[in-house]
PDB file of N, CA and C in Angstrom:
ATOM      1  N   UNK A   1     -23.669 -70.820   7.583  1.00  0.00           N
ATOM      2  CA  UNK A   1     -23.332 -69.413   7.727  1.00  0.00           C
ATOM      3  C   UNK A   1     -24.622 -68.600   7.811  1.00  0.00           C
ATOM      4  N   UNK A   2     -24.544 -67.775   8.967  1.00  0.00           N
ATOM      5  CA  UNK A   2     -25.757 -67.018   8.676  1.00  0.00           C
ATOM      6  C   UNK A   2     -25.831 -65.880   7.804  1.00  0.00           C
ATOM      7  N   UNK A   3     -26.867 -65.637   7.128  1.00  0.00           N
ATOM      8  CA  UNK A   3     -27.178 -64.477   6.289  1.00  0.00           C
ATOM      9  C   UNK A   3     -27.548 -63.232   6.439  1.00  0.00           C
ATOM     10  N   UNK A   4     -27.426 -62.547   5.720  1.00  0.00           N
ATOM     11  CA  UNK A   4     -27.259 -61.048   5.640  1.00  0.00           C
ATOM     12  C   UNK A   4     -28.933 -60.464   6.405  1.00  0.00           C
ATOM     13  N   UNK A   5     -29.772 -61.286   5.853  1.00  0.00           N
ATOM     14  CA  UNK A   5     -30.838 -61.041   6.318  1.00  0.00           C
ATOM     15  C   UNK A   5     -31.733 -61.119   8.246  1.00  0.00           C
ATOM     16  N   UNK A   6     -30.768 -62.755   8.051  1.00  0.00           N
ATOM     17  CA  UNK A   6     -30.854 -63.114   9.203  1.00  0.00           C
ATOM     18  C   UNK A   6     -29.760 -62.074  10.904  1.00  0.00           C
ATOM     19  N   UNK A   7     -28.995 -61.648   9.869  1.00  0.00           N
ATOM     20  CA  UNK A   7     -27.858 -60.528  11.061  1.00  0.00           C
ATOM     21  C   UNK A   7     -28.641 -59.296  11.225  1.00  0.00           C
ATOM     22  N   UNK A   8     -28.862 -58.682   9.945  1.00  0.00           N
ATOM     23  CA  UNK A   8     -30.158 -57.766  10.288  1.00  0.00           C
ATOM     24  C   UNK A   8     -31.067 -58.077  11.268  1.00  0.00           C
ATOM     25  N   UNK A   9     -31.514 -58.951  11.473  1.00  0.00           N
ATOM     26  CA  UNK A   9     -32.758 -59.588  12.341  1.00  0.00           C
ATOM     27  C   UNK A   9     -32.453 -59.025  13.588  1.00  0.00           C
ATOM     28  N   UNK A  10     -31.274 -59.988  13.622  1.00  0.00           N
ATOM     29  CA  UNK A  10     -30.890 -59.906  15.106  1.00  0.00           C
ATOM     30  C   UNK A  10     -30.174 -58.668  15.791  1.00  0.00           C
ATOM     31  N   UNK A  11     -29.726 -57.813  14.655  1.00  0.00           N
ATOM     32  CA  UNK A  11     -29.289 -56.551  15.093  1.00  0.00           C
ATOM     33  C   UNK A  11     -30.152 -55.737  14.924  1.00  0.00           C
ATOM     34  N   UNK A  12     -31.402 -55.728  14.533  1.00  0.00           N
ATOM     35  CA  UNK A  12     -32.547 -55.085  14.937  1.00  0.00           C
ATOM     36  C   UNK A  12     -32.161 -53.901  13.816  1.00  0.00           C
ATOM     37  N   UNK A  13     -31.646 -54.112  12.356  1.00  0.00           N
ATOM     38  CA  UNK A  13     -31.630 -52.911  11.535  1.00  0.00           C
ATOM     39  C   UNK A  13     -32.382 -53.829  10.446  1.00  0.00           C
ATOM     40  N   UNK A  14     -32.801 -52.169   9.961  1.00  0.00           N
ATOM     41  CA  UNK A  14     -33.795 -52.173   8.305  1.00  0.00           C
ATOM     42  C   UNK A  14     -32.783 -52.590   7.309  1.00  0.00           C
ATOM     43  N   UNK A  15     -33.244 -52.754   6.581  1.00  0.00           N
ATOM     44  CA  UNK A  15     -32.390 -53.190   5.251  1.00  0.00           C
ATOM     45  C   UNK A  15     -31.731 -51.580   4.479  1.00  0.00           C
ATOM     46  N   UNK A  16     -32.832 -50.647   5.007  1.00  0.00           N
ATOM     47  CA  UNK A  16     -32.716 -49.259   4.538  1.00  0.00           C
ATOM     48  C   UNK A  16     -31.308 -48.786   5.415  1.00  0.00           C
ATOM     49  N   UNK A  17     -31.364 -48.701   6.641  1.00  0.00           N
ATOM     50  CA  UNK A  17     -30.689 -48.772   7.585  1.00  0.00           C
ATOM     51  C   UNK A  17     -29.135 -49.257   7.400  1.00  0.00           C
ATOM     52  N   UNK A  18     -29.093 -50.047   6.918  1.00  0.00           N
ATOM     53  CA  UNK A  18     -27.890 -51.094   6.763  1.00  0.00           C
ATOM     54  C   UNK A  18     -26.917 -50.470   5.978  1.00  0.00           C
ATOM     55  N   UNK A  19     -28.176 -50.530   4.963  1.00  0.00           N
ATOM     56  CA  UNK A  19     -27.758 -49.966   3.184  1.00  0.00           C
ATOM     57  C   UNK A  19     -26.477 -48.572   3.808  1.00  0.00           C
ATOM     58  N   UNK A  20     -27.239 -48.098   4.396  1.00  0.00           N
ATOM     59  CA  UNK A  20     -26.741 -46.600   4.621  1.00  0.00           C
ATOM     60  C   UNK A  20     -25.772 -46.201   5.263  1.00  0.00           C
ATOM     61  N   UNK A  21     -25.534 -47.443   6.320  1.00  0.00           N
ATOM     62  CA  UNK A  21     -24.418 -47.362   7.310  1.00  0.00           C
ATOM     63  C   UNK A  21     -23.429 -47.984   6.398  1.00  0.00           C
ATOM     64  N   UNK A  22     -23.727 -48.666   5.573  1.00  0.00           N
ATOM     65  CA  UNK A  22     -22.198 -49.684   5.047  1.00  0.00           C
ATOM     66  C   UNK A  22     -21.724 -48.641   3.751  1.00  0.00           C
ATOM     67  N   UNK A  23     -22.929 -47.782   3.064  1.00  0.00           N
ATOM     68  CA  UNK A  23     -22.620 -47.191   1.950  1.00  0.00           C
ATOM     69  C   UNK A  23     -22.881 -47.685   0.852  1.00  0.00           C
ATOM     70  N   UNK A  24     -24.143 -48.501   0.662  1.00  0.00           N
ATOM     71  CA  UNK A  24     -24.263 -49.292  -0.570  1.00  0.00           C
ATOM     72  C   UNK A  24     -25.650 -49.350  -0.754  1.00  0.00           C
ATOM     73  N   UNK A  25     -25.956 -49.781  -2.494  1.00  0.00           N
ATOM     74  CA  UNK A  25     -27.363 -49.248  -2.779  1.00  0.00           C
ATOM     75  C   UNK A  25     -28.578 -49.998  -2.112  1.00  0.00           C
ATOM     76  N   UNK A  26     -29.404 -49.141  -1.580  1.00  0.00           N
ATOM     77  CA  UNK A  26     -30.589 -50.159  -1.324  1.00  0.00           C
ATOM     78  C   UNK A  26     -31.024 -51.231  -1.711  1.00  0.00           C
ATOM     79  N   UNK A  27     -31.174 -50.954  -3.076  1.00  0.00           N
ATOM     80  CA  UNK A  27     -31.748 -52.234  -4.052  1.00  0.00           C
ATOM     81  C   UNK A  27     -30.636 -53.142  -4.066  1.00  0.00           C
ATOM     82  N   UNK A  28     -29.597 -53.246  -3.895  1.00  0.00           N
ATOM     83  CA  UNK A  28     -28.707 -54.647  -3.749  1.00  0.00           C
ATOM     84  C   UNK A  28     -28.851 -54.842  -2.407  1.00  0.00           C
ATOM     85  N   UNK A  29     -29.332 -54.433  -1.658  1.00  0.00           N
ATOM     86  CA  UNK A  29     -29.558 -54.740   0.144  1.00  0.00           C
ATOM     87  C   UNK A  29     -30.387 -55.570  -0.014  1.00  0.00           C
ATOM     88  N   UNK A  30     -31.828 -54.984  -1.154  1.00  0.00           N
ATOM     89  CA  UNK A  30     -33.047 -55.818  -1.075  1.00  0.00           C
ATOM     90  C   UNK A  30     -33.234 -57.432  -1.773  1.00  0.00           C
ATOM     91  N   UNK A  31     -32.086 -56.817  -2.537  1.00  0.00           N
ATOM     92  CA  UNK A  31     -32.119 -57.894  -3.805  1.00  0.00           C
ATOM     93  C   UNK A  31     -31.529 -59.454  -2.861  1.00  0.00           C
ATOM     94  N   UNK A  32     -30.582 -59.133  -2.027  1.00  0.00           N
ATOM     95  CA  UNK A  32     -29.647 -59.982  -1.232  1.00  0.00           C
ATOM     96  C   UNK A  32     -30.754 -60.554  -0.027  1.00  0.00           C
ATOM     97  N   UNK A  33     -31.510 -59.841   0.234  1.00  0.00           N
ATOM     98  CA  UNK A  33     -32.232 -60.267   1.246  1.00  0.00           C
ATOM     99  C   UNK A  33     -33.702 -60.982   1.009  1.00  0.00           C
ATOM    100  N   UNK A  34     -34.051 -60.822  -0.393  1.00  0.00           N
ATOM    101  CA  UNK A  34     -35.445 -61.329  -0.716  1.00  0.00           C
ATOM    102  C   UNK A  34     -34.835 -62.904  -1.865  1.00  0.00           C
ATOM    103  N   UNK A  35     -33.620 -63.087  -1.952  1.00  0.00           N
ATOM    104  CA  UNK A  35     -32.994 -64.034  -2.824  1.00  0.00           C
ATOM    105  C   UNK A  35     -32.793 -63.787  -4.093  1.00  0.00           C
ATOM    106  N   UNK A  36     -33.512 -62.476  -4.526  1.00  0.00           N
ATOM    107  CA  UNK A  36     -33.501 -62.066  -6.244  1.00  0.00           C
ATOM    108  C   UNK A  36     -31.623 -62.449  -6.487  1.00  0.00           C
ATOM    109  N   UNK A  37     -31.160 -62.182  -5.493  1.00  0.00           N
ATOM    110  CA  UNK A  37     -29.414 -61.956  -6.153  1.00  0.00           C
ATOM    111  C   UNK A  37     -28.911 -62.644  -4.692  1.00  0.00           C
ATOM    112  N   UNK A  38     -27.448 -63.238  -5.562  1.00  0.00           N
ATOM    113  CA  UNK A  38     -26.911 -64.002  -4.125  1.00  0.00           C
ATOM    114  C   UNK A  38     -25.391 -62.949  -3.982  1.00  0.00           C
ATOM    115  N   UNK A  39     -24.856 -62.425  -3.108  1.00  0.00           N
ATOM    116  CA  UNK A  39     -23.631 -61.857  -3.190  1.00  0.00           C
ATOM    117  C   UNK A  39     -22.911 -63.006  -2.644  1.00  0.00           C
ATOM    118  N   UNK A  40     -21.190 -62.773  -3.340  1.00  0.00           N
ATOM    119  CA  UNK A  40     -20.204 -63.985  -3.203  1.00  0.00           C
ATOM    120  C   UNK A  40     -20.262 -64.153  -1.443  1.00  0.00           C
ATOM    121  N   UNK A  41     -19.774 -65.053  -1.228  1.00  0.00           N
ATOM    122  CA  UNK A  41     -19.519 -65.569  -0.054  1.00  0.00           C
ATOM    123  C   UNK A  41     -18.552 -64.792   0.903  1.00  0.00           C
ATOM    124  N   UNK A  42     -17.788 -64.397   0.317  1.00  0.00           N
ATOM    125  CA  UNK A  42     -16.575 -63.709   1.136  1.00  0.00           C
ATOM    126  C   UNK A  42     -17.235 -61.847   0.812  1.00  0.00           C
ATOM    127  N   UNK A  43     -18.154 -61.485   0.661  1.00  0.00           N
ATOM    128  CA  UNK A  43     -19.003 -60.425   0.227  1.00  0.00           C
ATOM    129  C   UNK A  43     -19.884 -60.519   1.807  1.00  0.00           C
ATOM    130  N   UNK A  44     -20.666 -61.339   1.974  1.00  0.00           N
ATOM    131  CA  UNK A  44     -21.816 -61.774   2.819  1.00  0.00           C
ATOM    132  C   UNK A  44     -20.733 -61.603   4.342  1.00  0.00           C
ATOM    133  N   UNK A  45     -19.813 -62.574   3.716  1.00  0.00           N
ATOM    134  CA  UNK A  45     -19.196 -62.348   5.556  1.00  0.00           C
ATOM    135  C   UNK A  45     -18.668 -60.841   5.860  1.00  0.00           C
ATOM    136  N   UNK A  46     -17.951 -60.032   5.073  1.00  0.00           N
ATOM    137  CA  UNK A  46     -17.471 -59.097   5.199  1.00  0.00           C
ATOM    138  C   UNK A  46     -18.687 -57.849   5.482  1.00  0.00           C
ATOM    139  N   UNK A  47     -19.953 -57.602   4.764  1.00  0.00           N
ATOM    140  CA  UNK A  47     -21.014 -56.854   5.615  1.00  0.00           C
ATOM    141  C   UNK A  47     -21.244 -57.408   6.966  1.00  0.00           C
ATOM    142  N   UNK A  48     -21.812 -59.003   6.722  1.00  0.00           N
ATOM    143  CA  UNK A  48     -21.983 -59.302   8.083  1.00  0.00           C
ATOM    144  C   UNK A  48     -21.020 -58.771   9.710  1.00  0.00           C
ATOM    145  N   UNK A  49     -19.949 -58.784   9.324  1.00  0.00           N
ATOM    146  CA  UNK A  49     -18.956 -58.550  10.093  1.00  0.00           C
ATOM    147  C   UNK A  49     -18.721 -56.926  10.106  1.00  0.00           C
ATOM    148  N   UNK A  50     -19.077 -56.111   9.491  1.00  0.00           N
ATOM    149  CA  UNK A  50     -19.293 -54.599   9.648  1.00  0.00           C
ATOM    150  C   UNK A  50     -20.668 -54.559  10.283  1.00  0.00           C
ATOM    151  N   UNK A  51     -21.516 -55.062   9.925  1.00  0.00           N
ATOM    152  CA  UNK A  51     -23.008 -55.063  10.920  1.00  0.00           C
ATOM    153  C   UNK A  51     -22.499 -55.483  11.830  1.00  0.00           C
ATOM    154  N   UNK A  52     -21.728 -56.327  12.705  1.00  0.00           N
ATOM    155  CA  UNK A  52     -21.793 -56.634  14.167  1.00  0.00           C
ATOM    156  C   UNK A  52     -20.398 -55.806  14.709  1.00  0.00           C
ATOM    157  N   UNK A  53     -19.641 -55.237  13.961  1.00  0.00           N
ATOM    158  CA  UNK A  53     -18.059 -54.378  14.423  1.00  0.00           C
ATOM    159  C   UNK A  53     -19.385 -53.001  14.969  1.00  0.00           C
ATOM    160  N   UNK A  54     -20.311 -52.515  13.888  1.00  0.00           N
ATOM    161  CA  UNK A  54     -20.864 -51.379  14.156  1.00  0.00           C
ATOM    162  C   UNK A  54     -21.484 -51.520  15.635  1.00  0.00           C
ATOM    163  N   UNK A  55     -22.523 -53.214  15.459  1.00  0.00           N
ATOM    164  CA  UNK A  55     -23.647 -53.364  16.347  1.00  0.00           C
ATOM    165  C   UNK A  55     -22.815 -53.512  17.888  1.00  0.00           C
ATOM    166  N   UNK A  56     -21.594 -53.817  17.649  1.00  0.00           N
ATOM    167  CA  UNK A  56     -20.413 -54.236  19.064  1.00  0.00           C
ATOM    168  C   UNK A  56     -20.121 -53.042  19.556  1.00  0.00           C
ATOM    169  N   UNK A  57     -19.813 -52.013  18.662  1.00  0.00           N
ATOM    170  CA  UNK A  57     -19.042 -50.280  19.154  1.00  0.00           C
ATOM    171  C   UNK A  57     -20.167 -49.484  19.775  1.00  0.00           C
ATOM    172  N   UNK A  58     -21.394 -49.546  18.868  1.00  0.00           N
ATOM    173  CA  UNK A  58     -22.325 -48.703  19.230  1.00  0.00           C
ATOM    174  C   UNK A  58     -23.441 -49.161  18.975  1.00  0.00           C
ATOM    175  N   UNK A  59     -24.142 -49.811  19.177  1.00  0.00           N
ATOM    176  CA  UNK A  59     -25.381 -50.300  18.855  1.00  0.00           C
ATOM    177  C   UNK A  59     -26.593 -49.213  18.411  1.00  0.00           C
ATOM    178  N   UNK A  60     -26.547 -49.374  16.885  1.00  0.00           N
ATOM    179  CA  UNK A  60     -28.057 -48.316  16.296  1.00  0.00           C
ATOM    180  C   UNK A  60     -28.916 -48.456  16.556  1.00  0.00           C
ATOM    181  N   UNK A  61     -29.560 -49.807  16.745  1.00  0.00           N
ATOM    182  CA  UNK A  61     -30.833 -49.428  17.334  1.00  0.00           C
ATOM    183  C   UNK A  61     -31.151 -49.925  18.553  1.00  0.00           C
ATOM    184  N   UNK A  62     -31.968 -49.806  18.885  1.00  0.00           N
ATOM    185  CA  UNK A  62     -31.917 -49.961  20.735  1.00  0.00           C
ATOM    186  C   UNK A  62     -33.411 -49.721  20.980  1.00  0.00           C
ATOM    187  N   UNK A  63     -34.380 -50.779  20.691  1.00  0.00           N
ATOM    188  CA  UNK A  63     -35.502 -51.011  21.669  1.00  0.00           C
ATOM    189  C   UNK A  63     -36.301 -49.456  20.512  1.00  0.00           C
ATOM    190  N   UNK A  64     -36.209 -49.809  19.260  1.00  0.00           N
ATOM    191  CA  UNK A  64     -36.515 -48.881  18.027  1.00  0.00           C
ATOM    192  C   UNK A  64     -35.847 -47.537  17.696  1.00  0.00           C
ATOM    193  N   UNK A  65     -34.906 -47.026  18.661  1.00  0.00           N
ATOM    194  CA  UNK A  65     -34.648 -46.108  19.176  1.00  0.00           C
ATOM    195  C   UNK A  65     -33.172 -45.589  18.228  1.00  0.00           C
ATOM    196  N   UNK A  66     -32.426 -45.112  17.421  1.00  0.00           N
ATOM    197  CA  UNK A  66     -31.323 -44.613  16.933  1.00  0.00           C
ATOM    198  C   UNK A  66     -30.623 -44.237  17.713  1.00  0.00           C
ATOM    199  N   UNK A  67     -29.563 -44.784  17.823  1.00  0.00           N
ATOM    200  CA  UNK A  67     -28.523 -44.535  19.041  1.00  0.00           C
ATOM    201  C   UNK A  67     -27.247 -43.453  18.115  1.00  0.00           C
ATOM    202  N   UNK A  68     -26.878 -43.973  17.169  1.00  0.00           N
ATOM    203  CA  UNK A  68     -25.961 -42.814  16.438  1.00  0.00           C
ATOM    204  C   UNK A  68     -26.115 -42.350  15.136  1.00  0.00           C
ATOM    205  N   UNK A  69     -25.635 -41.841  14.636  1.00  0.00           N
ATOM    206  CA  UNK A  69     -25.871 -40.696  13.958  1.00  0.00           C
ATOM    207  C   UNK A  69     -25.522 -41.935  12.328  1.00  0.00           C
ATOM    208  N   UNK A  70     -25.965 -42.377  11.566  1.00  0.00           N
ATOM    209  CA  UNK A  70     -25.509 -43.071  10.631  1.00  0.00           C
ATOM    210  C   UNK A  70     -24.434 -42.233   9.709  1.00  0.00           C
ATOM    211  N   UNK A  71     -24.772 -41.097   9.863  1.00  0.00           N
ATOM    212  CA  UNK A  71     -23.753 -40.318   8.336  1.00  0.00           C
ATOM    213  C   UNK A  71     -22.168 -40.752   9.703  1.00  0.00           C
ATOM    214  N   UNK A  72     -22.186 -39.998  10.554  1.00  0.00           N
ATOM    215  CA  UNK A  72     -21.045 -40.652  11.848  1.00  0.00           C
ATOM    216  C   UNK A  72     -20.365 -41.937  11.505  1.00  0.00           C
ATOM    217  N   UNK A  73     -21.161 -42.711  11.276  1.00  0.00           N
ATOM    218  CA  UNK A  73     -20.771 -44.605  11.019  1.00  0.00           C
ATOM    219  C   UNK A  73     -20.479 -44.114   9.250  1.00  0.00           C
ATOM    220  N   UNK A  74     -21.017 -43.991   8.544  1.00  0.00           N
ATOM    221  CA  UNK A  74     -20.521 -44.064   7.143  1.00  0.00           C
ATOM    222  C   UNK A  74     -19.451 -43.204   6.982  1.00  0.00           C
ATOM    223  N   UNK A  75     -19.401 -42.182   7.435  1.00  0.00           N
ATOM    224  CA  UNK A  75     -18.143 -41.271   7.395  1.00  0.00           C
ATOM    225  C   UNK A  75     -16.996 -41.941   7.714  1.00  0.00           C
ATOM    226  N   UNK A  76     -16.984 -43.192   9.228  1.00  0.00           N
ATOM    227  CA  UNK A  76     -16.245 -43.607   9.766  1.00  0.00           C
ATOM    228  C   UNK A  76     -15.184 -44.661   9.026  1.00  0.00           C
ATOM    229  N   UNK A  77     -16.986 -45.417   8.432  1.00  0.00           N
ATOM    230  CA  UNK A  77     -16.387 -46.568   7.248  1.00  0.00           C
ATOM    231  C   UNK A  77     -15.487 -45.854   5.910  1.00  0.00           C
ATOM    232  N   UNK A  78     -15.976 -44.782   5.815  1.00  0.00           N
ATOM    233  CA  UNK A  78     -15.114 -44.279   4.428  1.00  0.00           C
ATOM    234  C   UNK A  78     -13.637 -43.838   4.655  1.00  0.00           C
ATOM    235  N   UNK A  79     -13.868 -43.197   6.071  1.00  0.00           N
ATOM    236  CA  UNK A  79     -12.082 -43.039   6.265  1.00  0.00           C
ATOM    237  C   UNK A  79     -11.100 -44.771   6.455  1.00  0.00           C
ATOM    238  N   UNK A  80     -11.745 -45.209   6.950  1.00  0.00           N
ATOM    239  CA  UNK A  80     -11.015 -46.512   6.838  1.00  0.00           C
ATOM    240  C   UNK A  80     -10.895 -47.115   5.464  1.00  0.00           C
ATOM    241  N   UNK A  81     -11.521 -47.248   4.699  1.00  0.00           N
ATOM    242  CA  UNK A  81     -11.686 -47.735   3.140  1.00  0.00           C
ATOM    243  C   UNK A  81     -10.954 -46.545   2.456  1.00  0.00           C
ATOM    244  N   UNK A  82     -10.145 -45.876   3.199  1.00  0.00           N
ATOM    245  CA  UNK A  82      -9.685 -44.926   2.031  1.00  0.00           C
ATOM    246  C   UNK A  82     -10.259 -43.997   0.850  1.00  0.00           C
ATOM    247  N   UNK A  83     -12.048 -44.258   1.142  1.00  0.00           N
ATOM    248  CA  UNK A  83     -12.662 -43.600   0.050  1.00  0.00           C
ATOM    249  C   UNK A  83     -12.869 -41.788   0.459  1.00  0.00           C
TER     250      UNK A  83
END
């Protein structure tokens, strides 16, 4: 399975970046990505799979470039999550 770190890679987002679009704290972004902390398995797939639903609809970054508006994408994620 690939990792949280490794999808970042390839979707060309920061860990800061990520954090912000999904709604969750930096420091567990960092912690997950440097090995300090492992998140459950069914945790890992479910960001992973919001990083590529986002990176599939609208792709954020683009050749360094911000393509949408992140509060846009987190707003989006919160109406769906009911929060």
């Amino acid at each position: 399975m690939e990792s949280i770190k490794e999808a970042l890679k390839r979707l060309g987002l920061t860990q800061a970046k990520a954090s912000e679009i999904i709604g969750m704290p930096l420091s567990t972004m960092e912690g997950w990505c440097r090995g300090l902390r492992t998140p459950p398995d069914y945790v890992e797939r479910l960001v992973i799979a919001e990083l590529e639903r986002i990176g599939e609809k609208e792709p954020y970054i683009v050749d360094g470039e911000p393509q949408v508006d992140p509060d846009d994408i987190y707003e989006e994620a919160k109406k769906k999550l009911g929060l």
